[in-house]
PDB file of N, CA and C in Angstrom:
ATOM      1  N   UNK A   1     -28.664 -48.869  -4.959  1.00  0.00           N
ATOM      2  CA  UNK A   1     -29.619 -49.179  -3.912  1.00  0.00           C
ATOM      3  C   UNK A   1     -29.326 -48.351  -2.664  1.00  0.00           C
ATOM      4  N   UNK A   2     -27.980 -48.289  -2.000  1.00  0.00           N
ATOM      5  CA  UNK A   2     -27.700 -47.288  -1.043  1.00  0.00           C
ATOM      6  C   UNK A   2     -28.082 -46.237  -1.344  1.00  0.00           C
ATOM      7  N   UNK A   3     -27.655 -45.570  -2.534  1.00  0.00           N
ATOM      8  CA  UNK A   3     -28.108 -44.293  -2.769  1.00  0.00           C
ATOM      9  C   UNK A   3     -29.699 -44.023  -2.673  1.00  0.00           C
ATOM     10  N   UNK A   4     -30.317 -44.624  -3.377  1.00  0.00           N
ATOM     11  CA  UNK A   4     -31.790 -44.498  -3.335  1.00  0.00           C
ATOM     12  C   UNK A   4     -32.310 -44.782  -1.512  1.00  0.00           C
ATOM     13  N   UNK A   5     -31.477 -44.928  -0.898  1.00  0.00           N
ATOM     14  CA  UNK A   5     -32.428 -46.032   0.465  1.00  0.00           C
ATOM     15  C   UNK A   5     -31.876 -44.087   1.297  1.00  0.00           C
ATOM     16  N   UNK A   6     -30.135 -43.867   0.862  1.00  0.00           N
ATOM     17  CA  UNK A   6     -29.816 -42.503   1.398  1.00  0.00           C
ATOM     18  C   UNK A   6     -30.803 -41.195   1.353  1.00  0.00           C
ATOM     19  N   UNK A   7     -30.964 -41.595  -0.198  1.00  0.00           N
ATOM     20  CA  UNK A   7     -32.235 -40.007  -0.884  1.00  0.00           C
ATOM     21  C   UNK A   7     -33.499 -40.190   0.202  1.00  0.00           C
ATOM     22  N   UNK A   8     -34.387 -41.011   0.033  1.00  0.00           N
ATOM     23  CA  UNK A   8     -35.580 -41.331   0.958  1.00  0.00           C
ATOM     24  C   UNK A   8     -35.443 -40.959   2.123  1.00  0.00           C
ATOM     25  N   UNK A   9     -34.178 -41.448   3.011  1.00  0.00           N
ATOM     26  CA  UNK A   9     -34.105 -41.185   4.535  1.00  0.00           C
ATOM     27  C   UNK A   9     -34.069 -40.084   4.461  1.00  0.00           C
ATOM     28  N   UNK A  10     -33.043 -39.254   3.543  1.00  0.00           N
ATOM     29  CA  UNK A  10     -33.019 -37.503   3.960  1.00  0.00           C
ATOM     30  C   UNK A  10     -34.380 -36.476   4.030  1.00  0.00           C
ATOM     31  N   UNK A  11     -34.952 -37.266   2.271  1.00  0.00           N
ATOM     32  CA  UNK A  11     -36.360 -36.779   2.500  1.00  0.00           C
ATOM     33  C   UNK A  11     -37.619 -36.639   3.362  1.00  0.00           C
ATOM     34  N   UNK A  12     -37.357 -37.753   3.781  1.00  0.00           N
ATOM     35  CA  UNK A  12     -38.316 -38.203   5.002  1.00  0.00           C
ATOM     36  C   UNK A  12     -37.773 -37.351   6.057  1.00  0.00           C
ATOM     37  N   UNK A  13     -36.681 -36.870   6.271  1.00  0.00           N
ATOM     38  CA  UNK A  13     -35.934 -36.313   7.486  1.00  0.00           C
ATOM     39  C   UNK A  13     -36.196 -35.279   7.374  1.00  0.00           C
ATOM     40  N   UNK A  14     -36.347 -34.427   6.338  1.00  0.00           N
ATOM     41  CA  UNK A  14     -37.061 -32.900   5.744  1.00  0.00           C
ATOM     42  C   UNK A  14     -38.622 -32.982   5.902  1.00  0.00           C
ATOM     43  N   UNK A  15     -39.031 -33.931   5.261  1.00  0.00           N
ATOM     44  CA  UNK A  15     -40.426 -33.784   5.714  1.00  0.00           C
ATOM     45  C   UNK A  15     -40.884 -33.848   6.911  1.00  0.00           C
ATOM     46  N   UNK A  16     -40.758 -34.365   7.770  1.00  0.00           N
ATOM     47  CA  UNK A  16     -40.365 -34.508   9.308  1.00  0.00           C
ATOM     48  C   UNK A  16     -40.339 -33.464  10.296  1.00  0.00           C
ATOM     49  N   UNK A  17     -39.400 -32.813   9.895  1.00  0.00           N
ATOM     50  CA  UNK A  17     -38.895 -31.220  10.381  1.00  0.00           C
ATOM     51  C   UNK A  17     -40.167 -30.000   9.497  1.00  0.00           C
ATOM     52  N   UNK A  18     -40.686 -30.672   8.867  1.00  0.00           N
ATOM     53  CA  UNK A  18     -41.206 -29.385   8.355  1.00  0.00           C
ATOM     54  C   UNK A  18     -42.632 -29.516   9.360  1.00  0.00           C
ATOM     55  N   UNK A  19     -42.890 -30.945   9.186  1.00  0.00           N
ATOM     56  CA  UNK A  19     -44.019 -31.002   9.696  1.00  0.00           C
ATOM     57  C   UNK A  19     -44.310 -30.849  11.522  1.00  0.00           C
ATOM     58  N   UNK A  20     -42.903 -30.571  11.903  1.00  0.00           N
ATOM     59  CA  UNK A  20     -42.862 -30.436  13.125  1.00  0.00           C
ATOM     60  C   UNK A  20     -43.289 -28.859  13.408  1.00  0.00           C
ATOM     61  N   UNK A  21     -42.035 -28.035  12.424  1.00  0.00           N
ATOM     62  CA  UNK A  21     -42.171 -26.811  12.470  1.00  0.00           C
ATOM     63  C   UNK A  21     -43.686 -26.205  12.486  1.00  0.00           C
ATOM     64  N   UNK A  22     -44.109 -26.733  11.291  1.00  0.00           N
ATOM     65  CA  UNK A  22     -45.776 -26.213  11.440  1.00  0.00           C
ATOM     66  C   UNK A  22     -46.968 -26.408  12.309  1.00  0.00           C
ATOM     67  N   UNK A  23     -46.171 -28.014  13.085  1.00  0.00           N
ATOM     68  CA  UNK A  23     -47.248 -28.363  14.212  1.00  0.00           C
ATOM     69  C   UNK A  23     -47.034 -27.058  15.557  1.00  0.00           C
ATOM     70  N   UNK A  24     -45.516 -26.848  15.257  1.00  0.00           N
ATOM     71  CA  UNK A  24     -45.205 -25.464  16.706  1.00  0.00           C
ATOM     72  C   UNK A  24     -45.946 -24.256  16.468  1.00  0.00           C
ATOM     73  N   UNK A  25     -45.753 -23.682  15.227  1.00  0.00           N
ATOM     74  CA  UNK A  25     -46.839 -22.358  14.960  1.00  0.00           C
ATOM     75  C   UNK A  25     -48.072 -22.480  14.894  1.00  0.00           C
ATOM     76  N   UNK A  26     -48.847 -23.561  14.446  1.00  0.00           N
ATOM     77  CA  UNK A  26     -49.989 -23.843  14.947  1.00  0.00           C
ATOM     78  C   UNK A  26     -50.259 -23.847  16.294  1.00  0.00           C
ATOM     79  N   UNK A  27     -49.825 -24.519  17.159  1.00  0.00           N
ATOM     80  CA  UNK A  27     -49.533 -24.512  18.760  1.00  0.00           C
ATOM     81  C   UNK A  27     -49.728 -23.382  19.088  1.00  0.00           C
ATOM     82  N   UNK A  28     -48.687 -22.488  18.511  1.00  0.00           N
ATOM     83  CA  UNK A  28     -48.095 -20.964  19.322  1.00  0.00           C
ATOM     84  C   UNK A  28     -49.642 -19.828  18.838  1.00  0.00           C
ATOM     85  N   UNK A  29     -49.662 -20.038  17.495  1.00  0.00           N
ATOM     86  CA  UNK A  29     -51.053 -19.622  17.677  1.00  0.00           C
ATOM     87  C   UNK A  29     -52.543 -19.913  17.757  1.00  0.00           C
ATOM     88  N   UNK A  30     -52.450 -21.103  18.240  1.00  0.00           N
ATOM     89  CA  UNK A  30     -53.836 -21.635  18.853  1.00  0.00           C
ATOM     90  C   UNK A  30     -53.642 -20.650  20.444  1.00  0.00           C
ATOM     91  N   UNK A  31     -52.591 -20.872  21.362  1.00  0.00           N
ATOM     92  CA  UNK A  31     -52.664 -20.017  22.565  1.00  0.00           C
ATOM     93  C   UNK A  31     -52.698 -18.798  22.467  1.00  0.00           C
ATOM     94  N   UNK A  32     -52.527 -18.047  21.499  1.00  0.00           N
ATOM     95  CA  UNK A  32     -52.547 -16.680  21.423  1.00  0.00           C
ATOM     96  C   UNK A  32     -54.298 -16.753  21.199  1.00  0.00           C
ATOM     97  N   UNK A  33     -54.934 -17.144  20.682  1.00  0.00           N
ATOM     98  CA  UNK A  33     -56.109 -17.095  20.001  1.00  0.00           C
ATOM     99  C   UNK A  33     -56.725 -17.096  21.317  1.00  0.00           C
ATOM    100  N   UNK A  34     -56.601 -18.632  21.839  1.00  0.00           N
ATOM    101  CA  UNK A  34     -57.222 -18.545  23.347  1.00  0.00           C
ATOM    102  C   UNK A  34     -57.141 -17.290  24.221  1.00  0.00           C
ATOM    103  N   UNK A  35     -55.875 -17.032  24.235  1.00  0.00           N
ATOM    104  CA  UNK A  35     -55.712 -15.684  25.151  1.00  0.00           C
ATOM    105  C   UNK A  35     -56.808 -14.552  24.923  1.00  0.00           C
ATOM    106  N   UNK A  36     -56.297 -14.662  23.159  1.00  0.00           N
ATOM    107  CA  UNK A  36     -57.414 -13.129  23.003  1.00  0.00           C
ATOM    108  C   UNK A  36     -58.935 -13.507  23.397  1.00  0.00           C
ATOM    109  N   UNK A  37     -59.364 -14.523  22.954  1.00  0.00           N
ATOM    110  CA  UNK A  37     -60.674 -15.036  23.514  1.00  0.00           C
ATOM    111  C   UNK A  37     -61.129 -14.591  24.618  1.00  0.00           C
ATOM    112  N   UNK A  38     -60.291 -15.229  25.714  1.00  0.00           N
ATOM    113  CA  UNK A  38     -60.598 -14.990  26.959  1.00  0.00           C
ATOM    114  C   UNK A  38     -60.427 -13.447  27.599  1.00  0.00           C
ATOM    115  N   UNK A  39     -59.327 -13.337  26.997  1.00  0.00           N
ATOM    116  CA  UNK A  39     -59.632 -11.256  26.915  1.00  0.00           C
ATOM    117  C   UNK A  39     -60.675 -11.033  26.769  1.00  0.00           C
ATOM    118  N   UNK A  40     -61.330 -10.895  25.788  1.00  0.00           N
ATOM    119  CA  UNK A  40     -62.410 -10.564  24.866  1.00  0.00           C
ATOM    120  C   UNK A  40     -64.085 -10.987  25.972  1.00  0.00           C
ATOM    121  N   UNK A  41     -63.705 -12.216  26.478  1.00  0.00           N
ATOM    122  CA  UNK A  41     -64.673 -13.142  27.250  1.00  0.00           C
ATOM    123  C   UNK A  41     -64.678 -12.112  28.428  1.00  0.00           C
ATOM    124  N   UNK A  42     -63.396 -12.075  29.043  1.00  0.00           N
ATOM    125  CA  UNK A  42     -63.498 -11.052  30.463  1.00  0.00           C
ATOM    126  C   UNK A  42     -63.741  -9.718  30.580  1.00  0.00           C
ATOM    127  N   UNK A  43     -63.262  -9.110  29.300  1.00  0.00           N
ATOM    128  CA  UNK A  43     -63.447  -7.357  29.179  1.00  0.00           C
ATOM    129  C   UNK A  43     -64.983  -7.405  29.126  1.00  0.00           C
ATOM    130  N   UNK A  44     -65.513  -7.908  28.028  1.00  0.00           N
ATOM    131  CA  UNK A  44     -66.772  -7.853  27.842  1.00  0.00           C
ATOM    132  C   UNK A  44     -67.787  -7.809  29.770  1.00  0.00           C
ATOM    133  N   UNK A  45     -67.202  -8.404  30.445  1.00  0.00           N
ATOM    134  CA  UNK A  45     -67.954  -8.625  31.923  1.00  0.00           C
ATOM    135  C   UNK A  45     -67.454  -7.363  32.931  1.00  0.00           C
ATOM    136  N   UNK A  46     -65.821  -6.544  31.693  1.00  0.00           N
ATOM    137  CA  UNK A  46     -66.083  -5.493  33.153  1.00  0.00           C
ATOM    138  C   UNK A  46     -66.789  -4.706  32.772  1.00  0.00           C
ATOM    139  N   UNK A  47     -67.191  -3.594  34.193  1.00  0.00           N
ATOM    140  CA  UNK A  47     -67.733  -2.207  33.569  1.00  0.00           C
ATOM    141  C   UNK A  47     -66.742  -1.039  34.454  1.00  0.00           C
ATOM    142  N   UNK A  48     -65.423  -1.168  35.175  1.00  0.00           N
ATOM    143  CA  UNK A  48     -64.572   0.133  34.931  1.00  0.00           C
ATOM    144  C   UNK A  48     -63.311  -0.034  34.507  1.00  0.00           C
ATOM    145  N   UNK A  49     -62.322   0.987  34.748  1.00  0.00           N
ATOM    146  CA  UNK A  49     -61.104   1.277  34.120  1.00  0.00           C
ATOM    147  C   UNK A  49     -60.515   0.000  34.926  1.00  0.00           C
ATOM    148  N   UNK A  50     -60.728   0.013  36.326  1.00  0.00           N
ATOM    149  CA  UNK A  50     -60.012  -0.982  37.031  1.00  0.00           C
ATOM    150  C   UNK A  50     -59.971  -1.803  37.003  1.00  0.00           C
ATOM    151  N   UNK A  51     -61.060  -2.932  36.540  1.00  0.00           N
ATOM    152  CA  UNK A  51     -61.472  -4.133  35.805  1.00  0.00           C
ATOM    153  C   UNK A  51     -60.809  -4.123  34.872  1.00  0.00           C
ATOM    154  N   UNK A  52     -60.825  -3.084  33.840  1.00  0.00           N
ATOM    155  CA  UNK A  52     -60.059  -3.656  32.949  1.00  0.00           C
ATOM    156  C   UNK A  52     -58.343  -3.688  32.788  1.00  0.00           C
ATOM    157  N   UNK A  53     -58.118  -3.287  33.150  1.00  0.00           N
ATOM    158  CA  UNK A  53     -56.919  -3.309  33.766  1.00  0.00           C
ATOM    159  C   UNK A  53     -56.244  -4.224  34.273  1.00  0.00           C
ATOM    160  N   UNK A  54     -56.807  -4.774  35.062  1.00  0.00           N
ATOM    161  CA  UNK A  54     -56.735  -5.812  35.957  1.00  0.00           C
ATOM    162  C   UNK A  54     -56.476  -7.261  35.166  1.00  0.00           C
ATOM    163  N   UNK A  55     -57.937  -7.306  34.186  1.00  0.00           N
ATOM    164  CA  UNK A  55     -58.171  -8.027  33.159  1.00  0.00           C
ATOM    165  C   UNK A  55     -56.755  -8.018  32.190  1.00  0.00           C
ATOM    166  N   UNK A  56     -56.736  -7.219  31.915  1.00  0.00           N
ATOM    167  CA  UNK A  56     -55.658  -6.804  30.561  1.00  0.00           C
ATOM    168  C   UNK A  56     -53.886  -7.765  31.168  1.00  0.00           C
ATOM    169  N   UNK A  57     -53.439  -6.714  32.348  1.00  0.00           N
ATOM    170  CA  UNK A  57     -52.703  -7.739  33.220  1.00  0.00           C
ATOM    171  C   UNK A  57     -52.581  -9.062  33.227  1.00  0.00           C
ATOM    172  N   UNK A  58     -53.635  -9.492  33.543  1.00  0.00           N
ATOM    173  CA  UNK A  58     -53.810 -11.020  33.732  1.00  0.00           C
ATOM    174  C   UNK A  58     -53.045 -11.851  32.844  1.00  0.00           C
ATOM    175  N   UNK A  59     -54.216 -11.301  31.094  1.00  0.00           N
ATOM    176  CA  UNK A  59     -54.195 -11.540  30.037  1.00  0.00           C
ATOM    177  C   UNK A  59     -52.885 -11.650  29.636  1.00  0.00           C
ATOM    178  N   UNK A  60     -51.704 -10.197  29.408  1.00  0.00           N
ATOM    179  CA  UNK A  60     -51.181 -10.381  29.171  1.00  0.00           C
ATOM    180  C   UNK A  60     -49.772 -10.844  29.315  1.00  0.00           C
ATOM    181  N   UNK A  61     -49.673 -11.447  31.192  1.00  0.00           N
ATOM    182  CA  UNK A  61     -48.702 -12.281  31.635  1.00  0.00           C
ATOM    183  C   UNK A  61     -48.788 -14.028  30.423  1.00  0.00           C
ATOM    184  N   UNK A  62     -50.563 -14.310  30.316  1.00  0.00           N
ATOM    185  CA  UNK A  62     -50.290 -15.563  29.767  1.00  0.00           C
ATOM    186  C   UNK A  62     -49.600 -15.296  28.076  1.00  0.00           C
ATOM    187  N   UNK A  63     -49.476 -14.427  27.216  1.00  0.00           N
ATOM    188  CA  UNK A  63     -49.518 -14.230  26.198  1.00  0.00           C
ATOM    189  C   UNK A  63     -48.099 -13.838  26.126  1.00  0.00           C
ATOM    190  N   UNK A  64     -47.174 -13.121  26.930  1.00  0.00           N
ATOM    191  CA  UNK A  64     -46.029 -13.118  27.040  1.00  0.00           C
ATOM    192  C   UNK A  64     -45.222 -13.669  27.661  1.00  0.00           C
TER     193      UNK A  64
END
């Protein structure tokens, strides 16, 4: 009975961690996605080098 009650807790303790792990890379790239979005959202509105630039900057303080 210990043993079996031991196996379960560990498992559960693995499943746990995994499901954490995948909730973080999901996370990490849901904000990247946003970022590029909004790149994508703002370039599209400039029309020179300096705009975009500017834009790009912005962009890529949130992404790094």
């Amino acid at each position: 009975m210990l043993i079996m009650f031991f196996t379960i807790a560990l498992l559960n303790g693995t499943l746990t961690s995994r499901v954490r792990r995948q909730e973080k890379k999901i996370r990490i790239r849901e904000e990247r996605t946003q970022a590029l979005y909004e790149l994508t959202k703002e370039l599209s509105m400039t029309s020179g080098i300096q705009e975009v630039i500017k834009v790009t900057r912005k962009i890529d303080t949130k992404i790094f």
